[in-house]
Structures are given as structure tokens and as C-alpha cells.
N, C-alpha and C. Protein backbone atom coordinates (compact mmCIF):
# COMPACT_ATOMS: atom_id res chain seq x y z
N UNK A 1 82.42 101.05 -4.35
CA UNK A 1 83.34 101.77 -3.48
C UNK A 1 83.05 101.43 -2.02
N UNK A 2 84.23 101.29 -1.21
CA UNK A 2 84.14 101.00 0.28
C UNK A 2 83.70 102.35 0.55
N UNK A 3 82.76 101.96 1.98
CA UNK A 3 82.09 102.80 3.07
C UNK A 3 83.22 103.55 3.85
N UNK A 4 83.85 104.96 3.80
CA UNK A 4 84.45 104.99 5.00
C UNK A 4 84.17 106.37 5.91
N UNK A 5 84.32 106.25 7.29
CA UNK A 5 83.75 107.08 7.71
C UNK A 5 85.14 107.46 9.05
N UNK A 6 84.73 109.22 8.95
CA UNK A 6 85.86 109.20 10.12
C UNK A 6 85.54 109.49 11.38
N UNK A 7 85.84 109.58 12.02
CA UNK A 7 86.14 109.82 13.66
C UNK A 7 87.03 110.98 14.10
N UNK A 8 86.54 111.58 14.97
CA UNK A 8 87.03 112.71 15.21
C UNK A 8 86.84 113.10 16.93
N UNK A 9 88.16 113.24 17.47
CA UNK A 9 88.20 113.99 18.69
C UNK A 9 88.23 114.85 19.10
N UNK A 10 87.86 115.66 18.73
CA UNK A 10 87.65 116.87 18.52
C UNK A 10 88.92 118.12 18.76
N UNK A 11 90.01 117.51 18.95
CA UNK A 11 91.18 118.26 19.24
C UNK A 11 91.77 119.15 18.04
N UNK A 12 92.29 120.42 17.86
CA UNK A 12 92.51 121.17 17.27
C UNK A 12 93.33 120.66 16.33
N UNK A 13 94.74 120.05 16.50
CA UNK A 13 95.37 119.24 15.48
C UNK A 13 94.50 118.49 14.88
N UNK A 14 93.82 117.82 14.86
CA UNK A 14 93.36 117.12 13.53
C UNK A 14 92.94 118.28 12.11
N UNK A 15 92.60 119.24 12.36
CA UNK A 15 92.36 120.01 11.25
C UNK A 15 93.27 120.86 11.02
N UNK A 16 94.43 120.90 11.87
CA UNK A 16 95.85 121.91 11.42
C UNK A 16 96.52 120.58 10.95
N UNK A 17 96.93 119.38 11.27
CA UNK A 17 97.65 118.44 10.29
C UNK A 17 97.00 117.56 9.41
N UNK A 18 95.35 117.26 9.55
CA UNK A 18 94.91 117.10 8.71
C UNK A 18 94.36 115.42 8.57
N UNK A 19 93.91 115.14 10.14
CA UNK A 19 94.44 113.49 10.37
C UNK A 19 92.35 113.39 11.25
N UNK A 20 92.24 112.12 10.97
CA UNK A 20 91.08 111.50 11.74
C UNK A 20 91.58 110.87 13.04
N UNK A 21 91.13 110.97 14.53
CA UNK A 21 91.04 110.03 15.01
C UNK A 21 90.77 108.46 15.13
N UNK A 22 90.18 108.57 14.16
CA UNK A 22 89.97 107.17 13.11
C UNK A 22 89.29 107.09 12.26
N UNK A 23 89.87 106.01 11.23
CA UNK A 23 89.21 105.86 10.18
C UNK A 23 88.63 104.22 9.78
N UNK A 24 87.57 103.99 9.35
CA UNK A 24 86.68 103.15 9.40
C UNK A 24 86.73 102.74 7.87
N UNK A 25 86.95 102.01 7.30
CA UNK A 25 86.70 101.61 5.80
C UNK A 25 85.94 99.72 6.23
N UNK A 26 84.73 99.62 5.63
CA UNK A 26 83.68 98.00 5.97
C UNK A 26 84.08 97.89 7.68
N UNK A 27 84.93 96.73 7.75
CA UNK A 27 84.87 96.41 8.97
C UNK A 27 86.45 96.26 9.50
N UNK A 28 86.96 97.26 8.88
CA UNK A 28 88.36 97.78 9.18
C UNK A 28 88.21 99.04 9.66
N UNK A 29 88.91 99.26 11.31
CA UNK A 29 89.20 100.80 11.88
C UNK A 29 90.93 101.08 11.93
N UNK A 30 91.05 102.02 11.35
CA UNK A 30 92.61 102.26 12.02
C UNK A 30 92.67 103.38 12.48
N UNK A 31 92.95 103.49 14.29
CA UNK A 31 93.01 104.53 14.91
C UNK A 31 94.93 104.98 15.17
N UNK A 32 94.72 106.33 15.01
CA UNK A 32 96.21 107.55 14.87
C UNK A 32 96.34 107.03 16.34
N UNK A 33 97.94 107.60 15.75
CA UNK A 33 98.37 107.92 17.02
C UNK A 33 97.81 108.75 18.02
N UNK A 34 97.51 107.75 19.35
CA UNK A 34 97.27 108.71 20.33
C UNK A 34 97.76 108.42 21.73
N UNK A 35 97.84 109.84 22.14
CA UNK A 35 98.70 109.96 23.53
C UNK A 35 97.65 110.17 24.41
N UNK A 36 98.19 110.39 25.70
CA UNK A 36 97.07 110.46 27.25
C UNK A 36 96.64 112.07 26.83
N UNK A 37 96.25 113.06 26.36
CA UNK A 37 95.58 114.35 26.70
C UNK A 37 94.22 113.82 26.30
N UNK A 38 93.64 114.46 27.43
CA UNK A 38 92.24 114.26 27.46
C UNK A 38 91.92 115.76 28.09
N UNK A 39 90.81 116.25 27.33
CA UNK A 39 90.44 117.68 27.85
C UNK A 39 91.43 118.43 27.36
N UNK A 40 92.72 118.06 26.81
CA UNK A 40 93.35 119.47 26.38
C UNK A 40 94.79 119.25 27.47
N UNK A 41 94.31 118.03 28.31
CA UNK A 41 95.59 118.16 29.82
C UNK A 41 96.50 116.91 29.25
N UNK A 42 97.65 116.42 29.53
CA UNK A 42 98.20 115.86 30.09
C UNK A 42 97.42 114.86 31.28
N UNK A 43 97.35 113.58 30.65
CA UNK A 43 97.39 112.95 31.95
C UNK A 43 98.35 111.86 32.38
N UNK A 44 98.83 111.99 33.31
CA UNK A 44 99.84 111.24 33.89
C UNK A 44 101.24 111.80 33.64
N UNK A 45 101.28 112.74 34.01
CA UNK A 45 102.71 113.36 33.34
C UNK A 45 103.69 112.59 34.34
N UNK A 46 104.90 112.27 33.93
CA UNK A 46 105.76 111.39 34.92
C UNK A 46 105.64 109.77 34.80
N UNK A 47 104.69 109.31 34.35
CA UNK A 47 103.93 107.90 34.61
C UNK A 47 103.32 107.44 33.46
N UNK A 48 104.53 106.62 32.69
CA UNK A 48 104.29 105.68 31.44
C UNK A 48 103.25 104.79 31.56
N UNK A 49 103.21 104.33 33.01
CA UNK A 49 101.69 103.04 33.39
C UNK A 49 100.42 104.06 33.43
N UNK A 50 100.01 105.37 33.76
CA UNK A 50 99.01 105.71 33.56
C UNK A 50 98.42 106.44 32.29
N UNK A 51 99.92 106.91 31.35
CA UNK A 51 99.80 107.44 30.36
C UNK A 51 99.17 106.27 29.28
N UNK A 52 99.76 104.74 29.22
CA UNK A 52 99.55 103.99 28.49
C UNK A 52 97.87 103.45 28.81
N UNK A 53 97.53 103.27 29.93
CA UNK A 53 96.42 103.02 30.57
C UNK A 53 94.94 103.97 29.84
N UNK A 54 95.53 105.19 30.02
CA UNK A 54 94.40 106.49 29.31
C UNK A 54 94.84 106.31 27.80
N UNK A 55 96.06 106.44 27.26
CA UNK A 55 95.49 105.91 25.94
C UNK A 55 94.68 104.57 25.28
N UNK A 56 94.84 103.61 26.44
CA UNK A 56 94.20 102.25 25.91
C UNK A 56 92.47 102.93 26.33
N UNK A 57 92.46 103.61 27.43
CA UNK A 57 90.81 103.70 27.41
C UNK A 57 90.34 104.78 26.43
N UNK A 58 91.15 105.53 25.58
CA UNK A 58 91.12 106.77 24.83
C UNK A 58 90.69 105.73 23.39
N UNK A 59 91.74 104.72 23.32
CA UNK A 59 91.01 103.84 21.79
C UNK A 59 89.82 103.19 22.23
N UNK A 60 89.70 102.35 23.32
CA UNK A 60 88.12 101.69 23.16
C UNK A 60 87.38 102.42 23.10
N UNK A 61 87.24 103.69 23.50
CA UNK A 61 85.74 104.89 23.25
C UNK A 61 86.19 105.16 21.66
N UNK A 62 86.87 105.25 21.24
CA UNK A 62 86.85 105.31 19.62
C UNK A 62 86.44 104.54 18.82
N UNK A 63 86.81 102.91 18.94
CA UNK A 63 86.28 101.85 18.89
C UNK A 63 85.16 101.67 18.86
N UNK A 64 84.24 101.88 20.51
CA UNK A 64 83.14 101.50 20.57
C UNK A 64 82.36 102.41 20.26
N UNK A 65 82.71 103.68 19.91
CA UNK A 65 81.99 104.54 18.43
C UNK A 65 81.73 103.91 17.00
N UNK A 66 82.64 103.80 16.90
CA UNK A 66 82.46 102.50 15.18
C UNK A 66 81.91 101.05 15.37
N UNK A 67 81.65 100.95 16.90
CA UNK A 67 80.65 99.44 16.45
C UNK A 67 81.58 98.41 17.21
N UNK A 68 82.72 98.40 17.40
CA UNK A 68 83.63 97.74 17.75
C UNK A 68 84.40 98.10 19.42
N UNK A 69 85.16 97.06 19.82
CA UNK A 69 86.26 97.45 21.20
C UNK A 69 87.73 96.78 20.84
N UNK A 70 88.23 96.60 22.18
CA UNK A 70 89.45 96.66 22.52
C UNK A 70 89.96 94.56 21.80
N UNK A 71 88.54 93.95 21.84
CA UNK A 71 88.53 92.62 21.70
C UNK A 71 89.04 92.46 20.36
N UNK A 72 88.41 93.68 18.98
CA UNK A 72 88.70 93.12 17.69
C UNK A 72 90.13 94.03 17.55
N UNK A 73 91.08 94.42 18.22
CA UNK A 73 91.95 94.66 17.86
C UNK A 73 93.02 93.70 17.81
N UNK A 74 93.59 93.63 16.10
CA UNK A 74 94.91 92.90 15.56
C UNK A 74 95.86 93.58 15.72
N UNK A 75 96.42 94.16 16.14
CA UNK A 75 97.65 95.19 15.96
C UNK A 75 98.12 96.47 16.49
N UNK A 76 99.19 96.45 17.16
CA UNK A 76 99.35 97.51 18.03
C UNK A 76 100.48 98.34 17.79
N UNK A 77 100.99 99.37 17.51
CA UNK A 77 102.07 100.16 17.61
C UNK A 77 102.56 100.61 19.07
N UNK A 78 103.09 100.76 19.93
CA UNK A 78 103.72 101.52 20.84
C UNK A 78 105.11 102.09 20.57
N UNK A 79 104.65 103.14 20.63
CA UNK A 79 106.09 104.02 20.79
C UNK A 79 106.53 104.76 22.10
N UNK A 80 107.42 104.28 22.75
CA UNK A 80 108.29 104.73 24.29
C UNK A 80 108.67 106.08 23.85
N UNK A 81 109.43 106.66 25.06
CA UNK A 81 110.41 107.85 24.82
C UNK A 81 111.88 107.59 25.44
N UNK A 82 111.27 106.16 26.54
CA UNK A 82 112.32 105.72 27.08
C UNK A 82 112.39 104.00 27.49
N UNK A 83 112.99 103.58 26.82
CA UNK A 83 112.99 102.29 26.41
C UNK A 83 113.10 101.81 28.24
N UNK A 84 113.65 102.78 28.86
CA UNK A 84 114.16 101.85 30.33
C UNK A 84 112.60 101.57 30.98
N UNK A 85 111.48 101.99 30.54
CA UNK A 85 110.15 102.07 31.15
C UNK A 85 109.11 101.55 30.62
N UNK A 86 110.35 99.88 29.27
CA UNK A 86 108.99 99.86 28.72
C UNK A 86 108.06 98.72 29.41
N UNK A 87 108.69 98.32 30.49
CA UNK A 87 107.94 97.52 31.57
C UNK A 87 106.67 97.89 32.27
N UNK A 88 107.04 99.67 32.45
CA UNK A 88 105.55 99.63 33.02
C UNK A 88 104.60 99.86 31.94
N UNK A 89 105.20 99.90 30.93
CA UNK A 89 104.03 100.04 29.61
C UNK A 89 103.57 99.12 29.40
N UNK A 90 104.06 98.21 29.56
CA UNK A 90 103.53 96.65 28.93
C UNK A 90 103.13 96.22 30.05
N UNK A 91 103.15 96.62 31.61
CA UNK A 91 102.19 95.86 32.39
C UNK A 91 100.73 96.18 31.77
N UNK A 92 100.42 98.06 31.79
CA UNK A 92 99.49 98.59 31.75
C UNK A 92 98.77 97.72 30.19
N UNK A 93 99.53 97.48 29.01
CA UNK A 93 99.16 96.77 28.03
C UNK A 93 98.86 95.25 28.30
N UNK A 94 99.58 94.69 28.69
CA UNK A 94 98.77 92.92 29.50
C UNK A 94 98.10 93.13 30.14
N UNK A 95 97.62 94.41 30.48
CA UNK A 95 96.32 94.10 31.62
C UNK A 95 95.22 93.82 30.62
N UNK A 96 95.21 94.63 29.76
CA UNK A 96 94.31 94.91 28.67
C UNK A 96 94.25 93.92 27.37
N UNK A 97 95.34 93.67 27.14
CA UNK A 97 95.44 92.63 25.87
C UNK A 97 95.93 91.21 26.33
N UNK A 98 96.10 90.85 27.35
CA UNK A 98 96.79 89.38 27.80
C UNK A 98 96.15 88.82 27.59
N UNK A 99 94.65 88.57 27.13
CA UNK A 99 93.58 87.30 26.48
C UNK A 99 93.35 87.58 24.84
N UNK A 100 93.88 88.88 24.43
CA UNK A 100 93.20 89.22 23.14
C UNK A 100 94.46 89.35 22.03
N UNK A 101 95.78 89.51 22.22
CA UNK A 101 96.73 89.30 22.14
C UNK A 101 97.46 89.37 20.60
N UNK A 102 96.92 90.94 20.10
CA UNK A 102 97.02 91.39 18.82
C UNK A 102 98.48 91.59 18.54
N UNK A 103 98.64 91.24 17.14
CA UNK A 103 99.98 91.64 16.88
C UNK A 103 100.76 93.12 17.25
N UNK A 104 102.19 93.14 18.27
CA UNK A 104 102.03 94.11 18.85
C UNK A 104 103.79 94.54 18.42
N UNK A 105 103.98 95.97 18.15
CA UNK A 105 105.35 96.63 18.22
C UNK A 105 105.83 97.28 19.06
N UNK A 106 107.11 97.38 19.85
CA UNK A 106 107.21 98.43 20.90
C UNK A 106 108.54 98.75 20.35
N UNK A 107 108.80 100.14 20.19
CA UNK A 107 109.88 100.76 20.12
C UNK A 107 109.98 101.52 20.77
N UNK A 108 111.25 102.17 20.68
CA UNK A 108 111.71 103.55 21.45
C UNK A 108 111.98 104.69 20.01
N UNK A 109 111.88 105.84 20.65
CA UNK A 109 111.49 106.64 19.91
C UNK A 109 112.67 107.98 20.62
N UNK A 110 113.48 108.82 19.80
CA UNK A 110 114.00 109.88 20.77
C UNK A 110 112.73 110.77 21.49
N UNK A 111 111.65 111.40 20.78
CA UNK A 111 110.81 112.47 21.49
C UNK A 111 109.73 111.89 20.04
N UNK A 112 108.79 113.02 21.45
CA UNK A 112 106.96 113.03 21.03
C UNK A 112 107.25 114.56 20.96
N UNK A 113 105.32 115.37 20.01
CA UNK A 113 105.79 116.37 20.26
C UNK A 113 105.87 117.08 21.70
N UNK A 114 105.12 116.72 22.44
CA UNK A 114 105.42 117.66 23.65
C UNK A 114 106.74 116.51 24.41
N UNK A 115 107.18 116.70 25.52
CA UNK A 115 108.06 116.28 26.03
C UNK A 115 107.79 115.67 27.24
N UNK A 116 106.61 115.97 27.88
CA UNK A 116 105.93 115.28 28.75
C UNK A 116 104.97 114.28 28.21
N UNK A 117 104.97 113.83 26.94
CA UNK A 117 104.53 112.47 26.33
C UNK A 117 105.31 111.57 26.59
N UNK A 118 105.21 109.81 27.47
CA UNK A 118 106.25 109.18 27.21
C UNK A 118 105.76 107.93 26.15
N UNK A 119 104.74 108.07 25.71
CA UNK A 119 104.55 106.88 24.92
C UNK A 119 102.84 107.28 23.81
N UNK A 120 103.24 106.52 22.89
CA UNK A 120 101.92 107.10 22.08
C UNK A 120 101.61 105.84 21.17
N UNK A 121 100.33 105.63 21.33
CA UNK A 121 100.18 104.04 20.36
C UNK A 121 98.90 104.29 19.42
N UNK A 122 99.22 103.05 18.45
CA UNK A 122 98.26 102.95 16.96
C UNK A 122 97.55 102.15 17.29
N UNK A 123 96.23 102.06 16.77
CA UNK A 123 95.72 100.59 16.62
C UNK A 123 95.22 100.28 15.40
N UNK A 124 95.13 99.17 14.82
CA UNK A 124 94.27 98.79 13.91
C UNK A 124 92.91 97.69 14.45
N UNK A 125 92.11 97.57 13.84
CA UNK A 125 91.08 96.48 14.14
C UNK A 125 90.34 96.34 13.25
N UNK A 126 89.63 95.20 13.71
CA UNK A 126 88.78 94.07 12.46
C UNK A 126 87.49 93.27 13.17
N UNK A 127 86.35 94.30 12.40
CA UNK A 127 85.35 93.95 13.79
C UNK A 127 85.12 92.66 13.55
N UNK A 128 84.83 91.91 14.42
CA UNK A 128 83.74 90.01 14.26
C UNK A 128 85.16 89.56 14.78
């Protein structure tokens, strides 16, 4: 049987819906969806480039909990709220992935649950 181990942010939803911040099976992580709250706040409310920015630094500390970073990630989900902004999302994402350059999705989405979310992304990765 594979090794798997989870990850946890300690945020109240994970044990009312029932979800890991990530999950680790050998040298496979796949981290949930996650948005900019950190501490419980909103960060960047208004601002898809800083919202996307704190979730990219929200997965490498998850990451570099399991052994791994931002380098062994294959695969990306992004989900917008507003497709007209997905420019500044994807600057804030080429800053970060323009050498590492994982398979990546961007959609638009009508709503997140709160409404001051404008974007929320997946990752998968594959450490080595």
C-alpha cells in the first residue's frame, strides 16, 4: 500500500467539508483549492495580481512541508471570477512559473464561495 499523508491548514472548513490541504501519496502531492485568506482575512480584496500572488506563496509553504516546492509542480488549475482580469493573473503566475512551466488551465468561473474571492487555484506535483 502507498504512503499517504495529509496536510492541513488549519482552517475550519477542512473538517466541516471534509478536505486536506494536501495530500501526499510516494512522491505525488495534490494541493485543494486554495484562495488568498491567510489568518482567517482576505488578502487582496479588489486585486486578482495580489490574490493570485498569496495563493502561489500559500502552495509553496504546503509544498515545502512535504519535501517539495513550486519547481516540481506539473499542473495548475486557475479559476477567475472574471475572465476580463485574467491578465493580471497570469502576470502574477509567469512571475512564478515562466522557467518551470507546468501544465496549466485557466477558466472563468461565475462565483467562489465568498464574493470577494477573484480566483482560486489547484496544484498537483511530482517531487525529483
Amino acid at each position: 500500500m502507498k504512503e499517504r499523508k495529509k496536510y492541513s491548514s488549519g482552517v475550519i472548513w477542512e473538517d466541516i467539508v471534509g478536505y486536506s490541504r494536501a495530500v501526499k501519496i510516494d512522491d505525488r502531492i495534490l494541493i485543494s483549492g486554495t484562495t488568498s485568506i491567510v489568518d482567517g482575512n482576505l488578502v487582496g480584496k479588489g486585486d486578482i495580481y495580489l490574490q493570485t500572488k498569496t495563493i502561489i506563496e500559500k502552495i509553496d509553504s504546503v509544498l515545502k512541508q512535504a519535501g517539495s516546492g513550486l519547481q516540481d509542480i506539473i499542473r495548475l488549475r486557475v479559476y477567475v471570477t472574471d475572465i476580463k482580469k485574467w491578465e493580471e493573473a497570469g502576470r502574477a503566475l509567469g512571475e512564478a512559473f515562466r522557467e518551470i512551466k507546468p501544465a496549466q488551465t485557466l477558466v472563468s468561473i461565475s462565483a467562489l464561495v465568498d464574493p470577494d474571492m477573484l480566483v482560486e487555484i489547484e496544484a498537483e506535483a511530482v517531487i525529483g
